[in-house]
N, C-alpha and C. Protein backbone atom coordinates (compact mmCIF):
# COMPACT_ATOMS: atom_id res chain seq x y z
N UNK A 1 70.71 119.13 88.40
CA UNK A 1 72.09 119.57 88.58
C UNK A 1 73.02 118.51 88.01
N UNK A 2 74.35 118.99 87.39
CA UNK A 2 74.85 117.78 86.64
C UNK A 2 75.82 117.40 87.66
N UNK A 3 75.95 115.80 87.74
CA UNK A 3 76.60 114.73 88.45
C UNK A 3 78.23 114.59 88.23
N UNK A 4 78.93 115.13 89.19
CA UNK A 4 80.26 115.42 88.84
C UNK A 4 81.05 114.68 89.78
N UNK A 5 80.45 113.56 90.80
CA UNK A 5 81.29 113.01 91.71
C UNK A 5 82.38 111.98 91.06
N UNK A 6 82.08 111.57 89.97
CA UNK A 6 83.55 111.41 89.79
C UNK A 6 84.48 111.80 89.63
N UNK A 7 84.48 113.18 89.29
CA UNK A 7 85.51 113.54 88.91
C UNK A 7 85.98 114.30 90.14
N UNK A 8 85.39 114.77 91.20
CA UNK A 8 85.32 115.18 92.64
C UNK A 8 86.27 113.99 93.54
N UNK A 9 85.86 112.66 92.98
CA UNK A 9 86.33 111.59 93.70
C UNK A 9 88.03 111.46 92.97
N UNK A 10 88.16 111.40 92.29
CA UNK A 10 89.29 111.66 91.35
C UNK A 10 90.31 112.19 92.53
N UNK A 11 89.71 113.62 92.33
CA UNK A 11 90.57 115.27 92.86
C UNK A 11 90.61 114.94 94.23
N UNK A 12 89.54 114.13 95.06
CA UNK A 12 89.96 113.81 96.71
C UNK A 12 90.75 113.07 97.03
N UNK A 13 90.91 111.70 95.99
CA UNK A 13 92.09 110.77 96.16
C UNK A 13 93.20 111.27 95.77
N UNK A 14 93.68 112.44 95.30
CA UNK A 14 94.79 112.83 94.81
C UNK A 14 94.85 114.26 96.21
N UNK A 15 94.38 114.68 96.88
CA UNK A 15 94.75 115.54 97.95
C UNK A 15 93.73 116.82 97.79
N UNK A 16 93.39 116.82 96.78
CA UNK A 16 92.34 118.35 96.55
C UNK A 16 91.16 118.59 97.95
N UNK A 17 91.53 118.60 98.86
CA UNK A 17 90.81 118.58 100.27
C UNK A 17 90.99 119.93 101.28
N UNK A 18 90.61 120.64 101.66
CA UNK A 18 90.91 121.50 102.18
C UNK A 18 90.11 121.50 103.94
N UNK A 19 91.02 122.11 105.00
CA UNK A 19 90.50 121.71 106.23
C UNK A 19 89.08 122.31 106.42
N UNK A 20 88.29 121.92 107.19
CA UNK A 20 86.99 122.83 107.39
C UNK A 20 87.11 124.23 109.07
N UNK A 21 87.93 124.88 108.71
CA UNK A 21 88.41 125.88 109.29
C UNK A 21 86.97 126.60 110.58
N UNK A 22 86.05 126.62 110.21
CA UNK A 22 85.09 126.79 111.25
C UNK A 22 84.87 126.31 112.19
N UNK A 23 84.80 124.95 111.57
CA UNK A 23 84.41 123.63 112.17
C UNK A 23 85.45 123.47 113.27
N UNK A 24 86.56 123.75 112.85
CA UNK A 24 87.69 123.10 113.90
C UNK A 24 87.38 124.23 114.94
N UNK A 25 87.57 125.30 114.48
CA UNK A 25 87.32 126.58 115.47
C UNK A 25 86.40 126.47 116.32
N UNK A 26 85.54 125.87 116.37
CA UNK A 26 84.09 125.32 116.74
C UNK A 26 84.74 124.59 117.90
N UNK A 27 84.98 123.34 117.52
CA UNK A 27 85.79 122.02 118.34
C UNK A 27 86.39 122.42 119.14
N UNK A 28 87.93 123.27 118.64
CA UNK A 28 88.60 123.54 120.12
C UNK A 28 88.49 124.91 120.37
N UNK A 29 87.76 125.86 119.82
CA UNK A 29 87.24 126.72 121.26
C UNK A 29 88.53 127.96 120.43
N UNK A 30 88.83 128.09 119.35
CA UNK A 30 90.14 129.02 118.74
C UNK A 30 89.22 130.18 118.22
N UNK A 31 90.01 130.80 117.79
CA UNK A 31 89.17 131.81 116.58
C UNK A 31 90.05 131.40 115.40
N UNK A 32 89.40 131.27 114.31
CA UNK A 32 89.34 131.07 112.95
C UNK A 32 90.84 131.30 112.64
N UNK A 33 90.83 132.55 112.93
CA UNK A 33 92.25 133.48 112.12
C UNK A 33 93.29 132.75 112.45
N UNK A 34 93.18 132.59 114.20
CA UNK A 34 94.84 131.70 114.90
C UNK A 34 94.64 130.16 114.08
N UNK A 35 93.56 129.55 113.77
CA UNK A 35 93.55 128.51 112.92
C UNK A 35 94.17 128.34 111.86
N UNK A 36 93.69 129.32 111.10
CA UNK A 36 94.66 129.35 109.72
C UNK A 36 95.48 129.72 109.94
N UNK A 37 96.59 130.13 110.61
CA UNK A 37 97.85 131.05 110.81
C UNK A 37 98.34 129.63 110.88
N UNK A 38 97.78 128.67 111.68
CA UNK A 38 98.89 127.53 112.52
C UNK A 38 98.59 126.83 111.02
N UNK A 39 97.25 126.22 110.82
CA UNK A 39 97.36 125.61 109.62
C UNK A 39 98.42 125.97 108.01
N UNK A 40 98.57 127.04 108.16
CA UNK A 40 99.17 127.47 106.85
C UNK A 40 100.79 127.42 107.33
N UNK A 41 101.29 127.72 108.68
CA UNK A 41 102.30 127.46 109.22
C UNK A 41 102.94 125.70 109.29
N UNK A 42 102.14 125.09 109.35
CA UNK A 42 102.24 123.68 109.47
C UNK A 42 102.18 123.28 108.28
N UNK A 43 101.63 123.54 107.18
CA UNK A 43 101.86 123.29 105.00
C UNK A 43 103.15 124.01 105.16
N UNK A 44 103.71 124.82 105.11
CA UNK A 44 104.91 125.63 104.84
C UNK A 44 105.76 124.63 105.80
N UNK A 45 105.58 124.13 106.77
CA UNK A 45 106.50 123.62 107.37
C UNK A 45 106.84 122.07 107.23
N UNK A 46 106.07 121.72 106.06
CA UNK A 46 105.66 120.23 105.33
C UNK A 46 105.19 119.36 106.53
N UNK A 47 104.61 119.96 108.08
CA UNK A 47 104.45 118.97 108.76
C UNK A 47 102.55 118.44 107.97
N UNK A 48 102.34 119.01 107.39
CA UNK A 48 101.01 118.57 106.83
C UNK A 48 101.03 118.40 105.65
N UNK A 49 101.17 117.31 104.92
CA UNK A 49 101.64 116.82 103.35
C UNK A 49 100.52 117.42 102.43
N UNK A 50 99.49 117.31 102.92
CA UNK A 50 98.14 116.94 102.14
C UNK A 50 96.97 116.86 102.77
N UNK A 51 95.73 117.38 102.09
CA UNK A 51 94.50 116.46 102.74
C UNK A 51 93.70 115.62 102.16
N UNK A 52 93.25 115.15 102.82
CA UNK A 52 92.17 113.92 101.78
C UNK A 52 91.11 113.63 102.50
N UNK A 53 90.08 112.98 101.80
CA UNK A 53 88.41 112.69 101.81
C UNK A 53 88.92 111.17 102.41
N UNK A 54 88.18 110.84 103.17
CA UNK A 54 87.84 109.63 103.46
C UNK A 54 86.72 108.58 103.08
N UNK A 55 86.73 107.72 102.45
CA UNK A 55 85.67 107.49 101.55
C UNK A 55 85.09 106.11 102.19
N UNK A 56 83.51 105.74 101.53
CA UNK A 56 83.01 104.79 101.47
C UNK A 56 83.73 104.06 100.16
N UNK A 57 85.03 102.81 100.03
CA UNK A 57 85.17 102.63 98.90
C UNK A 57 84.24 101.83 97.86
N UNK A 58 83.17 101.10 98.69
CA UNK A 58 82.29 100.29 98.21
C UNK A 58 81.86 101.36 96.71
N UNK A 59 81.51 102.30 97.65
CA UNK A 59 80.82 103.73 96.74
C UNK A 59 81.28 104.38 95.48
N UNK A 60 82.18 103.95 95.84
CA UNK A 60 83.30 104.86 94.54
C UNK A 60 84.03 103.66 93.90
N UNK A 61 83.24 102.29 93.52
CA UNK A 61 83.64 100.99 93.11
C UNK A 61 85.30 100.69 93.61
N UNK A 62 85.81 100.80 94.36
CA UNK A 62 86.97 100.52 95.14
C UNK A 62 86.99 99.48 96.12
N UNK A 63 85.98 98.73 96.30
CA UNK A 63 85.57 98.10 97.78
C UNK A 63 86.79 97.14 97.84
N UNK A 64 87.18 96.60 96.99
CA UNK A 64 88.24 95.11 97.08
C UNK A 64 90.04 96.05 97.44
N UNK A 65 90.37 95.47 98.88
CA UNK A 65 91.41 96.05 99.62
C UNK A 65 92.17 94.80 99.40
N UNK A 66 93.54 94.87 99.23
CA UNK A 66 94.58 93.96 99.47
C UNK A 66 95.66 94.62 100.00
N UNK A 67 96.12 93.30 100.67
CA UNK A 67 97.36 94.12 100.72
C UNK A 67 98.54 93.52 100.30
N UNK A 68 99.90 93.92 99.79
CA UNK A 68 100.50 92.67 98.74
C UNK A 68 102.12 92.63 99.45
N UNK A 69 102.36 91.47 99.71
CA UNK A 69 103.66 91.92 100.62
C UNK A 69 104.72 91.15 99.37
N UNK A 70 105.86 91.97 99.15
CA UNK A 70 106.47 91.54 97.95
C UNK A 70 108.10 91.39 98.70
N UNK A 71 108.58 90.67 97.86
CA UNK A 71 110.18 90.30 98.16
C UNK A 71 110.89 90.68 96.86
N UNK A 72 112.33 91.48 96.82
CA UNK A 72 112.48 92.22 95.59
C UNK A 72 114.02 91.45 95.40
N UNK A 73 114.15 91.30 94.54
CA UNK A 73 115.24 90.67 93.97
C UNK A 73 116.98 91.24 94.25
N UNK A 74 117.74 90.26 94.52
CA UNK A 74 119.18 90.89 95.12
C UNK A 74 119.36 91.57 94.40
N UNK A 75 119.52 91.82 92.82
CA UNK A 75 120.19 93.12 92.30
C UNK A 75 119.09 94.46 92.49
N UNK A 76 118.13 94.46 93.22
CA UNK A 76 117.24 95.52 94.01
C UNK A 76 117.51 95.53 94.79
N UNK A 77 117.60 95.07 95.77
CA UNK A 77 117.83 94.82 97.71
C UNK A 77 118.87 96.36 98.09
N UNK A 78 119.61 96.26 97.40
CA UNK A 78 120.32 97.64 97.74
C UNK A 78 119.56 99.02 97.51
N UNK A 79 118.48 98.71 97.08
CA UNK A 79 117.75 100.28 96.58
C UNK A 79 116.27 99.63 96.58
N UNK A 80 115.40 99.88 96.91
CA UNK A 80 114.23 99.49 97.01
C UNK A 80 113.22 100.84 96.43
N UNK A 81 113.85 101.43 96.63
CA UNK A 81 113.20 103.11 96.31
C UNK A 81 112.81 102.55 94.78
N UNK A 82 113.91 101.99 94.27
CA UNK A 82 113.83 102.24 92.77
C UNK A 82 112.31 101.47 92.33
N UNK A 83 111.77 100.50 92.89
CA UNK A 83 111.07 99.86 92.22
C UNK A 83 109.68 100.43 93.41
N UNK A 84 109.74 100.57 94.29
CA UNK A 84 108.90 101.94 95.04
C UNK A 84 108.58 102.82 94.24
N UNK A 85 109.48 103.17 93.52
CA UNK A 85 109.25 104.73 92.95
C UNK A 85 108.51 104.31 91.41
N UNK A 86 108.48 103.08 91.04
CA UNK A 86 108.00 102.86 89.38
C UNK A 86 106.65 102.84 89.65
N UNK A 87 106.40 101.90 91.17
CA UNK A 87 104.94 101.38 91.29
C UNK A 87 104.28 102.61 92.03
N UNK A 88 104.63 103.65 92.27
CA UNK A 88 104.10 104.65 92.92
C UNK A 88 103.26 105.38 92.18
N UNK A 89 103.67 104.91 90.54
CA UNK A 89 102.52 105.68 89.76
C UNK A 89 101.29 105.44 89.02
N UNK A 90 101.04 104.17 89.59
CA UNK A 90 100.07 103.31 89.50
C UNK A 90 98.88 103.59 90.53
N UNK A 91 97.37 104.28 90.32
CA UNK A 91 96.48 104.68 90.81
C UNK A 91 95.81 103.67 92.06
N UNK A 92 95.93 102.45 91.65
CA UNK A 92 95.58 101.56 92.28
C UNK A 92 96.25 101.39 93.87
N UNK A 93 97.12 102.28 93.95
CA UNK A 93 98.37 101.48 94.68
C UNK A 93 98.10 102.78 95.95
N UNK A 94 97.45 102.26 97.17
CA UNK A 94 97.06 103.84 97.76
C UNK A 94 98.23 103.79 98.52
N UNK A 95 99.42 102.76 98.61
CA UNK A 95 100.45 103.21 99.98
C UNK A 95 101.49 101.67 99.92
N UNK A 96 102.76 103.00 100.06
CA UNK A 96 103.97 101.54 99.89
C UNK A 96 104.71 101.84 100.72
N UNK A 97 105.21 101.07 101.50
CA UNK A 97 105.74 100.95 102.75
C UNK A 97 107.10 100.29 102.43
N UNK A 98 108.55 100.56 102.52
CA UNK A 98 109.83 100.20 102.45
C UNK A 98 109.75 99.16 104.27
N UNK A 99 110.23 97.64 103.91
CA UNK A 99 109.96 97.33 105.78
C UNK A 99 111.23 96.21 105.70
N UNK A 100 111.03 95.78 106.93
CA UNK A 100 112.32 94.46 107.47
C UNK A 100 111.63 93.22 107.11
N UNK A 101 112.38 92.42 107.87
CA UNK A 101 111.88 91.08 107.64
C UNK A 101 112.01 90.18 106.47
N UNK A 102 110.44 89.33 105.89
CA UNK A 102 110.63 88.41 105.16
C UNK A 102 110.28 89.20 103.48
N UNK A 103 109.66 90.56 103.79
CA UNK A 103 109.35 90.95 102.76
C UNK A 103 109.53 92.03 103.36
N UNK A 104 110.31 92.77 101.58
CA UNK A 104 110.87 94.08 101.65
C UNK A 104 109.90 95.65 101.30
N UNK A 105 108.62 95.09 100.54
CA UNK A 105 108.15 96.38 100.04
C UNK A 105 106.29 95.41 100.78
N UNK A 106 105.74 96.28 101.44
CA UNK A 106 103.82 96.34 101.81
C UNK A 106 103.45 97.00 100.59
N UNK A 107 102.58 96.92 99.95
CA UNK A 107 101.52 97.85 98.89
C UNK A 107 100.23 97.16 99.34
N UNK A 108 99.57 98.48 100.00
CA UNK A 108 97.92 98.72 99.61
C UNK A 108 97.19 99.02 98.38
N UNK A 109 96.37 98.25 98.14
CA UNK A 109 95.70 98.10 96.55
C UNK A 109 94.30 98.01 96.90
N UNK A 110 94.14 99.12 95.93
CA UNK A 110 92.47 99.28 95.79
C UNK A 110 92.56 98.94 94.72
N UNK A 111 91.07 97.81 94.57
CA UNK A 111 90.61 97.56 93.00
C UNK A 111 88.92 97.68 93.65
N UNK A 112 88.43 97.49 92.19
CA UNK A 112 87.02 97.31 92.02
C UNK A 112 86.81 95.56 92.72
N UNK A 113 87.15 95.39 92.50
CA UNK A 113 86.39 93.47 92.65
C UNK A 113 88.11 92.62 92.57
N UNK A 114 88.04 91.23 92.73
CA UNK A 114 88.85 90.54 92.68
C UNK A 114 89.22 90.24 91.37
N UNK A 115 88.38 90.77 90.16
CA UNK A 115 89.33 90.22 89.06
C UNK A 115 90.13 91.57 88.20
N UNK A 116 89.39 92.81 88.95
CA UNK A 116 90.21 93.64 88.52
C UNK A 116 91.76 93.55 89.00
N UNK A 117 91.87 93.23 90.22
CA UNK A 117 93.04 93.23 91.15
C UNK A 117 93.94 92.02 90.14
N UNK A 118 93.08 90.92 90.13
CA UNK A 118 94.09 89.68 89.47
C UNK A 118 94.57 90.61 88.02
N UNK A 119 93.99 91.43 87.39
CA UNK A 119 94.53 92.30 85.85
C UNK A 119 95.55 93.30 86.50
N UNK A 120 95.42 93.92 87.61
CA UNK A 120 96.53 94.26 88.71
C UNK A 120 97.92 93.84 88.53
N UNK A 121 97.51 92.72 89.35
CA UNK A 121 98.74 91.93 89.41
C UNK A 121 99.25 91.55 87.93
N UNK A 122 99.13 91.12 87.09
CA UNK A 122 99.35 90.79 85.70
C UNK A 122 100.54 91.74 84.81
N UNK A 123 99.55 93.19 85.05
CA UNK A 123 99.80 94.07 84.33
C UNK A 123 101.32 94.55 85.44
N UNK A 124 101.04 94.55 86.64
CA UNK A 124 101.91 96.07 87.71
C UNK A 124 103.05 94.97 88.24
N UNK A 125 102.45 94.12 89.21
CA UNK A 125 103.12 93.54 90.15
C UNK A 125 103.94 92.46 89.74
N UNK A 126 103.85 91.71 88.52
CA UNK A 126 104.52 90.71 87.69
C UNK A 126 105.84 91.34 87.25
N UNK A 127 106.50 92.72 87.65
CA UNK A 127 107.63 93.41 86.58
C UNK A 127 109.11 92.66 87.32
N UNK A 128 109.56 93.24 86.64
CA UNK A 128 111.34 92.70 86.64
C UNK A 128 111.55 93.19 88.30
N UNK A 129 112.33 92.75 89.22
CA UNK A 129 112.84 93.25 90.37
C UNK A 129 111.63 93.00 91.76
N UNK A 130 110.65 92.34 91.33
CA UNK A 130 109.93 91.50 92.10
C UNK A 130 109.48 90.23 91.66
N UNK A 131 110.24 89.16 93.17
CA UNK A 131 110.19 87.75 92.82
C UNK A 131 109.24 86.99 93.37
N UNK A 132 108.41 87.62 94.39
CA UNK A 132 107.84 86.60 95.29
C UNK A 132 106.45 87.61 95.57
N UNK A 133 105.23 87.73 95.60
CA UNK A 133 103.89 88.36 96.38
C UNK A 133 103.40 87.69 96.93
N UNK A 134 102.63 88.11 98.36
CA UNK A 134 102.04 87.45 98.97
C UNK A 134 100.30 88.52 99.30
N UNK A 135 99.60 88.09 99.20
CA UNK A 135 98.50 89.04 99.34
C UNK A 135 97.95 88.74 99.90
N UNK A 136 97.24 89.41 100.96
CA UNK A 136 96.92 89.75 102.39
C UNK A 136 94.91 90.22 101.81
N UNK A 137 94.23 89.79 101.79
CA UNK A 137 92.65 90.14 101.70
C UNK A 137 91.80 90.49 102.75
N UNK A 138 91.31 92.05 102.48
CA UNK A 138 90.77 92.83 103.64
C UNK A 138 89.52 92.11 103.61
N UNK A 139 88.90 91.75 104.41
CA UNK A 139 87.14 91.77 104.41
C UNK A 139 86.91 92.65 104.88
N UNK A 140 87.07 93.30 105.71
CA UNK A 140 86.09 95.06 106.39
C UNK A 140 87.06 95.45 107.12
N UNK A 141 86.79 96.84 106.58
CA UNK A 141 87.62 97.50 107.17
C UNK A 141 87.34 98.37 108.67
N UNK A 142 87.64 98.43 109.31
CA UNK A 142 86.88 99.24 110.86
C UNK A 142 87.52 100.59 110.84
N UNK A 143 88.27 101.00 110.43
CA UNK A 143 89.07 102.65 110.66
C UNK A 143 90.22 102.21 109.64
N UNK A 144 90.14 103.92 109.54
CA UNK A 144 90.98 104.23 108.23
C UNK A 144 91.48 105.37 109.05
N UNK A 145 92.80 106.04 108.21
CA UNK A 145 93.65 107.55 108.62
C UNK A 145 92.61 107.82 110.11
N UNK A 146 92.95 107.03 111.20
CA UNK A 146 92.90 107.23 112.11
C UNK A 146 91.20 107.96 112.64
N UNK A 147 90.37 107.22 111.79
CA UNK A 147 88.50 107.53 112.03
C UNK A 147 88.14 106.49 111.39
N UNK A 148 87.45 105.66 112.61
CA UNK A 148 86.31 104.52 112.77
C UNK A 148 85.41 104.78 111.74
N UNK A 149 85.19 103.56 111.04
CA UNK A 149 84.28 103.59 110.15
C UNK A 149 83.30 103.20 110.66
């Protein structure tokens, strides 16, 4: 059979996930139909953005987690979106957080290994309107989107 998980892995990190509708029906004891009624009610009602796979990242060469806490420059400080919104399209980058304090923007970064991440930083995180990174290195992770690994 031909080997298509990458490109499967691709389509799960981007939301291509769909609920397992039995299964839940199973769990809490519903029938199917009132399942999907609420589920499809809750997408229409954007309280459910998306779904996604939860992965082994080791598996899918992703294992190296950082996390990069950045400080953005005064002629940014008034808009943070803007430079949020450049790095948002960068694959690497699974989640950016607008926050208080000493640093203004969190980014979670998946790379393959530590020197992909350092070509990371080089290429993404070096741009105009960020002055300062600080990076934060996962060793293991115990739970993710709210399920224990």
């Amino acid at each position: 059979m031909k080997d298509i998980k990458g490109k499967l892995t691709i389509l799960f990190r981007q939301g291509y996930c769909t609920p397992q509708i039995a299964r839940i029906a199973k769990k809490i004891k519903e029938a199917s139909t009132t399942i999907h009624y609420n589920i499809k009610k809750m997408e229409k009602d954007q309280i459910i953005k998306t779904y996604k796979a939860v992965f082994d990242y080791k598996k899918i060469d992703l294992g190296y987690c950082a996390y990069v806490l950045c400080q953005i420059s005064p002629d940014e400080y008034s808009n943070p979106e803007n430079i949020a919104n450049d790095l948002i399209k960068h694959e690497n980058i699974e989640s950016i957080d607008i926050c208080t304090g000493d640093w203004e923007l969190i980014l979670k970064v998946r790379a393959k290994d530590q020197d992909e991440y350092y070509l990371f930083v080089k290429k993404v995180i070096s741009r105009r309107g960020i002055i300062k990174i600080q990076t934060v290195s996962s060793l293991k992770q115990l739970k993710t989107e709210f399920i224990p690994l």
